[in-house]
N, C-alpha and C. Protein backbone atom coordinates (compact mmCIF):
# COMPACT_ATOMS: atom_id res chain seq x y z
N UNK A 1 48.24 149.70 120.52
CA UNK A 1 47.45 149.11 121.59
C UNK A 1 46.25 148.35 121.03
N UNK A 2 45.25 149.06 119.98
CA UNK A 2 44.32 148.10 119.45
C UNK A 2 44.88 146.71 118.42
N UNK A 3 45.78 146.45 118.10
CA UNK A 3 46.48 145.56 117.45
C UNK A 3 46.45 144.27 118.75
N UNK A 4 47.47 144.78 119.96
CA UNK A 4 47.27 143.76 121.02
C UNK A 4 45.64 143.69 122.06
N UNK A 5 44.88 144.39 121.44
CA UNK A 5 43.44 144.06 122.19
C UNK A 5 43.28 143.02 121.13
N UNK A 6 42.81 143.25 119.86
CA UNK A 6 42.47 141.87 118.93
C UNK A 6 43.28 141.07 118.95
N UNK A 7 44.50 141.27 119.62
CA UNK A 7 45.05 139.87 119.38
C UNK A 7 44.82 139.15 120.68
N UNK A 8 44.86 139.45 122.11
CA UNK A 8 44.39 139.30 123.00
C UNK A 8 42.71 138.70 122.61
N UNK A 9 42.18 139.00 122.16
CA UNK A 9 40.58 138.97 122.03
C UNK A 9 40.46 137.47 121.08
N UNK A 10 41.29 137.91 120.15
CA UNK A 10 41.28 136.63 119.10
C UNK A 10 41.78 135.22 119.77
N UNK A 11 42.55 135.38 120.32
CA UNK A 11 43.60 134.03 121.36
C UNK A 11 42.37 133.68 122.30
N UNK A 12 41.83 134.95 122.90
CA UNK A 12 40.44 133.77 124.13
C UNK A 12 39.30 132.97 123.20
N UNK A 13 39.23 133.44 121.90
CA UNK A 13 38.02 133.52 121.45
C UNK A 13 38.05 132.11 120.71
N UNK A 14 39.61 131.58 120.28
CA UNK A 14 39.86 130.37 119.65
C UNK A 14 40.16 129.32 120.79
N UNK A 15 39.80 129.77 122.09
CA UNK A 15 39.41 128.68 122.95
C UNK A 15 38.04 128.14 123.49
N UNK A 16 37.13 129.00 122.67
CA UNK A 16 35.73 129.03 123.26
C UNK A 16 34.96 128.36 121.74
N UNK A 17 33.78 127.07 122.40
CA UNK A 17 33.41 126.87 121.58
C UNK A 17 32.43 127.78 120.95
N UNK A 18 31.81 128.68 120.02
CA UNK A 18 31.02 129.65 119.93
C UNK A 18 29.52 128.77 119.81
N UNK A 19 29.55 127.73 119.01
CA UNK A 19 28.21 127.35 118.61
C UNK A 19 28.08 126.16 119.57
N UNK A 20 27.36 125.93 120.23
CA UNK A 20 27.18 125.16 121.18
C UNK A 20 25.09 124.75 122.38
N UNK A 21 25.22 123.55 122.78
CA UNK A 21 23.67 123.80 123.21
C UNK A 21 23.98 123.53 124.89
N UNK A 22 23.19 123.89 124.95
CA UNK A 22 23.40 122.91 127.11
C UNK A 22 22.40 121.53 126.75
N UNK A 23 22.54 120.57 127.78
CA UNK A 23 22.07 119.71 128.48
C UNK A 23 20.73 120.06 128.45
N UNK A 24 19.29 119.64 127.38
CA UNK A 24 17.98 120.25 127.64
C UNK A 24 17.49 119.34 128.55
N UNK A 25 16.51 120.30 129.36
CA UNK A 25 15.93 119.38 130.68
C UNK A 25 14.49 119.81 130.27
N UNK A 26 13.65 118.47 130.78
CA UNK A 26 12.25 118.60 130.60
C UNK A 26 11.41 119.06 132.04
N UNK A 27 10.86 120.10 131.48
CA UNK A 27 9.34 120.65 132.45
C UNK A 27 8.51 120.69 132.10
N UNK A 28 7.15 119.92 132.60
CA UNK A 28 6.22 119.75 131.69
C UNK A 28 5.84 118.87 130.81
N UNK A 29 5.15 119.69 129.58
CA UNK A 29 5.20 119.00 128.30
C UNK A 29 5.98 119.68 127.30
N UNK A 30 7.53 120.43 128.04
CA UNK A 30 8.98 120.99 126.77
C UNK A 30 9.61 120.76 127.62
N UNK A 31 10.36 120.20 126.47
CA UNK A 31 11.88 119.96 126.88
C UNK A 31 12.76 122.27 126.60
N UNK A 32 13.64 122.32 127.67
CA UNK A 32 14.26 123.53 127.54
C UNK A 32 15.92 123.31 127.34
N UNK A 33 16.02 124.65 127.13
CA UNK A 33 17.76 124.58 126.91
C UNK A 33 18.10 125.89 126.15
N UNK A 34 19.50 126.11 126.12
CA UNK A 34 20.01 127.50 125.58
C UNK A 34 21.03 126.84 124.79
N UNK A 35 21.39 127.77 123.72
CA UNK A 35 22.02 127.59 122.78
C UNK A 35 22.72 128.70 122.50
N UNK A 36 23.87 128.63 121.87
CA UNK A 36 25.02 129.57 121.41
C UNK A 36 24.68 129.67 120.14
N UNK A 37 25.38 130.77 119.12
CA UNK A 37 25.52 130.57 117.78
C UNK A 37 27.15 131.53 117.07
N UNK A 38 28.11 130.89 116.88
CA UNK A 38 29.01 131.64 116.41
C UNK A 38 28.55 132.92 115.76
N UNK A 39 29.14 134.05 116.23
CA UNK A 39 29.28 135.36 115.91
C UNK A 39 28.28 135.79 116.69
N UNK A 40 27.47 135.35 117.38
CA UNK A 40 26.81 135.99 117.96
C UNK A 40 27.02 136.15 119.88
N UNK A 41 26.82 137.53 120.40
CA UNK A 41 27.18 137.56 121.65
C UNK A 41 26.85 137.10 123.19
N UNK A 42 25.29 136.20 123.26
CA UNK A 42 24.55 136.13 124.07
C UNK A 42 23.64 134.78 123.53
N UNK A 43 23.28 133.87 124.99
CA UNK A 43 22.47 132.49 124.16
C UNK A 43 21.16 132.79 123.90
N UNK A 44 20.45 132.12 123.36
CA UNK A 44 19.30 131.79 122.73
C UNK A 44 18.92 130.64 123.82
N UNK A 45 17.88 131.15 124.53
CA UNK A 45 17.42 130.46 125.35
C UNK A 45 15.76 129.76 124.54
N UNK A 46 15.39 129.17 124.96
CA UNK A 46 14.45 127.95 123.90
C UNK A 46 13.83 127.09 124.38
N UNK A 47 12.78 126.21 123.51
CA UNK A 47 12.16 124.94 124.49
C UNK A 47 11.54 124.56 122.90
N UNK A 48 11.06 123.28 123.56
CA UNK A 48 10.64 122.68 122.22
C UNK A 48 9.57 121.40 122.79
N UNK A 49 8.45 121.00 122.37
CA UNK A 49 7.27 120.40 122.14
C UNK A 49 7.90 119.12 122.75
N UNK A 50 7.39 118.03 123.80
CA UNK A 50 7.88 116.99 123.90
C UNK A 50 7.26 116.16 123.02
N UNK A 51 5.86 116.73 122.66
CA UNK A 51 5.09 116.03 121.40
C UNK A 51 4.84 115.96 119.86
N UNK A 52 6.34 116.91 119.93
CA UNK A 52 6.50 117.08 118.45
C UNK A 52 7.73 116.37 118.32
N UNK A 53 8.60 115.34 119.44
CA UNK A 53 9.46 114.68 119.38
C UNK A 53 9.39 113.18 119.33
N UNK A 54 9.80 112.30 118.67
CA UNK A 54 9.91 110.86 118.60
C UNK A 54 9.54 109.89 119.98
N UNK A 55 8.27 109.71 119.48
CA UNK A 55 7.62 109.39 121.01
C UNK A 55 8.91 107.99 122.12
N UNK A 56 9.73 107.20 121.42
CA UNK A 56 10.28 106.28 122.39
C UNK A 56 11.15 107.56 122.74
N UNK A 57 11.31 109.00 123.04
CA UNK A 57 12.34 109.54 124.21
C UNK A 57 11.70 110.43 124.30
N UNK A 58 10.41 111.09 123.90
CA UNK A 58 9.43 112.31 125.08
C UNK A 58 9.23 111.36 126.48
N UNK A 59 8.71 110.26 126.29
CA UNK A 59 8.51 109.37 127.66
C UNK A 59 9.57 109.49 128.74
N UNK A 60 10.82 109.12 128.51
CA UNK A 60 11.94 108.79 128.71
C UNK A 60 12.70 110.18 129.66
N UNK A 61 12.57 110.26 130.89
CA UNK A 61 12.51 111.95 131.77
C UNK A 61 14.30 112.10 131.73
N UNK A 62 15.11 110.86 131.55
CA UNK A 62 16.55 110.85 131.17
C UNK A 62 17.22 111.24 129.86
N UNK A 63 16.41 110.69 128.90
CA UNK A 63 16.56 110.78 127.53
C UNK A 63 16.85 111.85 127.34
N UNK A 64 17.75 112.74 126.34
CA UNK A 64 17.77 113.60 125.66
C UNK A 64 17.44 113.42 124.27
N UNK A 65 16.15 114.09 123.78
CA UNK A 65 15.64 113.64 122.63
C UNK A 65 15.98 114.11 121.45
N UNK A 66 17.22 115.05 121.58
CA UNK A 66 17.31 115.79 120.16
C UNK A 66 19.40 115.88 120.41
N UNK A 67 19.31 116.36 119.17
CA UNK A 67 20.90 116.98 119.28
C UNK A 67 21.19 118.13 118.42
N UNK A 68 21.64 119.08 118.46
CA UNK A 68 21.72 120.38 117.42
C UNK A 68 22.76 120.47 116.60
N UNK A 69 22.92 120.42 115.22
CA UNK A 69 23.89 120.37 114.37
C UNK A 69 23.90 121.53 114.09
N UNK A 70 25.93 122.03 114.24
CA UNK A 70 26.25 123.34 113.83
C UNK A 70 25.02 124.10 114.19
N UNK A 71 24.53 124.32 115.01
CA UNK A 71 23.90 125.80 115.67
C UNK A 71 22.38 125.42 115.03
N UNK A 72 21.57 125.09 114.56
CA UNK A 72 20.36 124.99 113.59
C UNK A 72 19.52 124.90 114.90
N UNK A 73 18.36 125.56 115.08
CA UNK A 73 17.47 125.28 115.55
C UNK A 73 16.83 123.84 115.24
N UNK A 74 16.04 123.02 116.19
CA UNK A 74 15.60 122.10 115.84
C UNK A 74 13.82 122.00 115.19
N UNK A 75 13.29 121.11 114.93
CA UNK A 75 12.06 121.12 114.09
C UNK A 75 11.09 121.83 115.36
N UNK A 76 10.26 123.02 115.33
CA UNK A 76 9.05 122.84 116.32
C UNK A 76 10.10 123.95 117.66
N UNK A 77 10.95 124.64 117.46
CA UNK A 77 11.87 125.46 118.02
C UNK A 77 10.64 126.31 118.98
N UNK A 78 10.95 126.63 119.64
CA UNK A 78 10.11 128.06 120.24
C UNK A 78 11.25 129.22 121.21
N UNK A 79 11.35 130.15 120.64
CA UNK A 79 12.62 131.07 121.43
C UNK A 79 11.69 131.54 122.73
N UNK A 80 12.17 131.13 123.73
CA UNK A 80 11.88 132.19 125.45
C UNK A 80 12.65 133.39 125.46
N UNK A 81 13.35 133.31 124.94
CA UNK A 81 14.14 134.87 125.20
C UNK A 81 15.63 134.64 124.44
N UNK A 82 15.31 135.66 123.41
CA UNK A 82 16.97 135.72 122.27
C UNK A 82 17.40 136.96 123.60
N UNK A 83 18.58 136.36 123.76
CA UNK A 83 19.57 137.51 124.34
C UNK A 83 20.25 138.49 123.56
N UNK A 84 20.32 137.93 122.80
CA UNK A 84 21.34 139.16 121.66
C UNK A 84 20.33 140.10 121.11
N UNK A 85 18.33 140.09 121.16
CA UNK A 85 18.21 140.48 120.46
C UNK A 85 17.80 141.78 121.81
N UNK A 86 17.31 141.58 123.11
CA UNK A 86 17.31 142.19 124.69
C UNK A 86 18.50 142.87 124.84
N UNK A 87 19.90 142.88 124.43
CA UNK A 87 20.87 143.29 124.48
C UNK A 87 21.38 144.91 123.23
N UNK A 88 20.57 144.56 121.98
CA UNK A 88 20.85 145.02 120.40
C UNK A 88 20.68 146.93 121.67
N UNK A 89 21.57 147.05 121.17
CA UNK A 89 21.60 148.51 121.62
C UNK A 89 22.49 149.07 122.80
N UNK A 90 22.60 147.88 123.81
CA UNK A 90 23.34 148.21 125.39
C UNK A 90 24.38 147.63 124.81
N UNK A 91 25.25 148.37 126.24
CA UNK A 91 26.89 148.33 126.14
C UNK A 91 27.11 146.96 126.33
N UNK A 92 26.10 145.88 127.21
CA UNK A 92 26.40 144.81 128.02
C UNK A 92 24.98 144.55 128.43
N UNK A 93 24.85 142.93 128.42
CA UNK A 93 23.45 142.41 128.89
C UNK A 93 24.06 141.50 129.76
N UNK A 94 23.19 141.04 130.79
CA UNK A 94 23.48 139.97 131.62
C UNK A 94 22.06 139.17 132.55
N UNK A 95 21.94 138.06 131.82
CA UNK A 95 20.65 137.79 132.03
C UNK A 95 21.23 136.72 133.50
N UNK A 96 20.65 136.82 134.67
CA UNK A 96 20.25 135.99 135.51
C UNK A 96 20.28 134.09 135.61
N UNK A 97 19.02 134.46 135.08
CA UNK A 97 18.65 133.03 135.04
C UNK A 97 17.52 133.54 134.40
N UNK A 98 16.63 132.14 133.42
CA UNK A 98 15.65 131.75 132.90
C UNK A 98 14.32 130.93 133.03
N UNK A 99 13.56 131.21 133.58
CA UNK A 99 13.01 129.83 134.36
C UNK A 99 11.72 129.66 133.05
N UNK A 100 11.18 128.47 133.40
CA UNK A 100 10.06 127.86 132.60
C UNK A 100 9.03 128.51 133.19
């Protein structure tokens, strides 16, 4: 039976991208957004300086001013809440929502 749970587990898991960011939206003066990181179970929710970003797209309320390669935090990062690290101990976390 544990043979067909990992294999079951392994088959959903090679359909999911693991490392991945959302769509950051600006409030304020930060831009926000959550982020994935392969192997890990829960996002990394985040925000980052609109003034530590390339001033022709802090202006810009459409612009998305950054892009995240392979999982890396970007320059000037600030974590709002690691989920995996709120979770380190429980069976299961499940965060809501995040607000600014």
């Amino acid at each position: 039976l544990e043979n067909l749970r990992k294999a079951l587990y392994d088959e959903q898991l090679s359909h999911v991208q693991e490392t991945d960011v959302s769509v950051p939206y600006k409030d304020g003066e930060f831009w926000y957004y959550s982020r994935t990181v392969e192997g890990l179970s829960y996002a990394i929710n985040a925000r980052v300086s609109a003034s530590s970003l390339p001033k022709d797209t802090s202006d810009d309320p459409l612009a998305v001013p950054f892009t995240l390669e392979d999982g890396a935090a970007p320059e000037g990062e600030q974590v709002v809440l690691d989920e995996n690290k709120l979770a380190k101990g429980l069976p299961h976390c499940n965060v809501a929502a995040v607000k600014p």
